[in-house]
Protein backbone atom coordinates (compact mmCIF):
# COMPACT_ATOMS: atom_id res chain seq x y z
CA UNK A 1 -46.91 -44.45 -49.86
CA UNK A 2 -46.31 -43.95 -53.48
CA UNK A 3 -50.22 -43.56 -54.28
CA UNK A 4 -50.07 -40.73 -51.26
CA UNK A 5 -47.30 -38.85 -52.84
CA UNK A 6 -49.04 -38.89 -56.21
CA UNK A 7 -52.01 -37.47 -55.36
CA UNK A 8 -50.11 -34.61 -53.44
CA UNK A 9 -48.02 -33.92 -56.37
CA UNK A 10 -51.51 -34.34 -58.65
CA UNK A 11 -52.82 -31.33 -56.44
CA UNK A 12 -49.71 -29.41 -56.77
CA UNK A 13 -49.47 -29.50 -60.51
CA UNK A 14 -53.33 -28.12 -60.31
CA UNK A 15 -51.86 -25.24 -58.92
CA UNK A 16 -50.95 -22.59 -62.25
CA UNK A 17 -48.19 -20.78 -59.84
CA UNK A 18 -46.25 -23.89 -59.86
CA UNK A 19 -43.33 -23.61 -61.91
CA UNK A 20 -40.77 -25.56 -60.65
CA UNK A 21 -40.21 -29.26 -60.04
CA UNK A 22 -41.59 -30.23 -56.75
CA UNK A 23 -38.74 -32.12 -54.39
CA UNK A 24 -41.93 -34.37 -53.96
CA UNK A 25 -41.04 -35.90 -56.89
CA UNK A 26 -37.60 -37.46 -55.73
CA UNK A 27 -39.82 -39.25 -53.05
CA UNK A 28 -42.05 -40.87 -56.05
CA UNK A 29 -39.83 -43.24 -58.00
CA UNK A 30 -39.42 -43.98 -61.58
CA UNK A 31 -36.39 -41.83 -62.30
CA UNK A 32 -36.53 -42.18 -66.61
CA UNK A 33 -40.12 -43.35 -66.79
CA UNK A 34 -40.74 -40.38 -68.63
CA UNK A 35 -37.89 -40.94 -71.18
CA UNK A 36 -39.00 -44.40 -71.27
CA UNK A 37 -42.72 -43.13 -72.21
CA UNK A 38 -41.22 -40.72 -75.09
CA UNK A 39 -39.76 -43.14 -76.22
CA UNK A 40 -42.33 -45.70 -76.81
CA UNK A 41 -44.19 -42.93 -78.36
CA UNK A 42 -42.17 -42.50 -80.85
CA UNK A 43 -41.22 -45.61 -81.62
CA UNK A 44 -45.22 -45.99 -82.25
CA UNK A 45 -45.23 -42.82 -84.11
CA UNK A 46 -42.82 -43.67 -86.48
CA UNK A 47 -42.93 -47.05 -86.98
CA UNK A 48 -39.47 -47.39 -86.05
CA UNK A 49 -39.79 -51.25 -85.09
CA UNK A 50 -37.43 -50.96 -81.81
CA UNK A 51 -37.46 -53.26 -78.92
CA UNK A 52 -38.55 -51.97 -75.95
CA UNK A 53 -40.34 -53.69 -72.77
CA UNK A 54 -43.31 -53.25 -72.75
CA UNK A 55 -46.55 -54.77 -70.58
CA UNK A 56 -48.58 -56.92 -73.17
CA UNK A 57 -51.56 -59.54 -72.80
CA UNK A 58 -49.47 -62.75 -72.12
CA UNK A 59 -51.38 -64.86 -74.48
CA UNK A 60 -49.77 -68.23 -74.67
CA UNK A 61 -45.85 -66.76 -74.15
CA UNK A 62 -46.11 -68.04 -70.42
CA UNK A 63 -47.88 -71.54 -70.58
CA UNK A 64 -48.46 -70.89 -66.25
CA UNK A 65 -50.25 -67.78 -66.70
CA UNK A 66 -54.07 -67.35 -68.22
CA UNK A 67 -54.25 -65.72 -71.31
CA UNK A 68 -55.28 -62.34 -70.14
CA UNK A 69 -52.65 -61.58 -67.80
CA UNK A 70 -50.21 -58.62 -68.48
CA UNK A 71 -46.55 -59.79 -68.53
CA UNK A 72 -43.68 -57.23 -69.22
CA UNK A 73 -41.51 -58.34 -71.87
CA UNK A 74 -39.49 -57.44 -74.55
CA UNK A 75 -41.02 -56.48 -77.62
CA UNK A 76 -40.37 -55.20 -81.52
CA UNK A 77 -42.58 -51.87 -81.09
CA UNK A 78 -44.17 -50.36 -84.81
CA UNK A 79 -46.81 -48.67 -85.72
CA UNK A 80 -49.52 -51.04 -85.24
CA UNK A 81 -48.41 -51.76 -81.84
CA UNK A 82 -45.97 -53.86 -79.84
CA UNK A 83 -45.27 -57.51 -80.92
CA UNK A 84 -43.75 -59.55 -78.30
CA UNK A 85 -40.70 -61.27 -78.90
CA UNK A 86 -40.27 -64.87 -77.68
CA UNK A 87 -39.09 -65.59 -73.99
CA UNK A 88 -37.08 -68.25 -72.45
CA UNK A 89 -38.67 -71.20 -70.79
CA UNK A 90 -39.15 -70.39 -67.24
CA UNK A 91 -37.95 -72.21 -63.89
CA UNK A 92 -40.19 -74.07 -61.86
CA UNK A 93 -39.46 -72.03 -59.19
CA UNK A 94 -39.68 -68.77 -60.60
CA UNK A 95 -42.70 -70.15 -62.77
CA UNK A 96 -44.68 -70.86 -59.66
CA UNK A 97 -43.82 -67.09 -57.66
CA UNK A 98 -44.67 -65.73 -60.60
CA UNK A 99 -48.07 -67.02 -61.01
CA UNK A 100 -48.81 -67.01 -57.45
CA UNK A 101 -47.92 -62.75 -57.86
CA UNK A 102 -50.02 -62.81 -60.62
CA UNK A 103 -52.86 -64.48 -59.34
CA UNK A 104 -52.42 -61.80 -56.18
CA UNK A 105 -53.05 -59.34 -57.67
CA UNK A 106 -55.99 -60.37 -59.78
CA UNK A 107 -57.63 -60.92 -56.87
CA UNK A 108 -56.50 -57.36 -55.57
CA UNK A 109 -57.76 -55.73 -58.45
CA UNK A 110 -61.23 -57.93 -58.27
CA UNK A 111 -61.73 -57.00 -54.29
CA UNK A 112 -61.49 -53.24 -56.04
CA UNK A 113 -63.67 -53.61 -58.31
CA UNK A 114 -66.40 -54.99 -56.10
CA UNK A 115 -65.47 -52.09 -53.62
CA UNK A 116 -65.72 -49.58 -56.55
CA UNK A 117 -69.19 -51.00 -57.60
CA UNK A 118 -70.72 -51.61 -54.47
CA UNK A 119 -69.75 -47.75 -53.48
């Protein structure tokens, strides 16, 4: 639902005659995203060295998750990018949802891919 509302919003901010916010956009989700975004930019900008969360390549900070996967965590945000700060051992519990999630939507994203390349 929230990809369908984006692309009707997409074609309604093609149109120049727009110049008000669309009530569309209350349907979409991710009230302060935007000041959230600004934001990070600045704190890149300027160097500020902030901590924001941010999605960064997990790396070893989650021992259950490969290397490559993008984890959202707090980080100390500068100029040459986003440095993760350390996070708290995790749960089995919560260790094993969240890899299971992750490894969900890896395959999501590779059954795209193929679909994508295969046309």
């Amino acid at each position: 639902e929230v990809a369908a509302i984006e692309e009707r919003l997409l074609r309604m901010y093609a149109d120049p005659a727009l110049d008000t916010k669309p009530e569309l956009l209350e349907r979409r989700g991710g009230a302060f995203y935007s000041e959230a975004a600004v934001d990070l930019v600045a704190s890149l900008s300027a160097g500020r060295g902030d901590v924001q969360v941010v999605n960064v390549r997990n790396g070893d900070r989650l021992p259950f998750l490969p290397p490559e996967a993008v984890i959202e965590v707090p980080a100390r945000v500068t100029a040459a990018g986003a440095d993760p700060l350390p996070v708290d051992p995790v749960e089995p519990l919560f260790a094993g949802l969240i890899a299971h999630v992750t490894a969900y939507e890896e395959l999501a994203l590779e059954a795209r891919s193929k679909e994508v390349s295969t046309g």
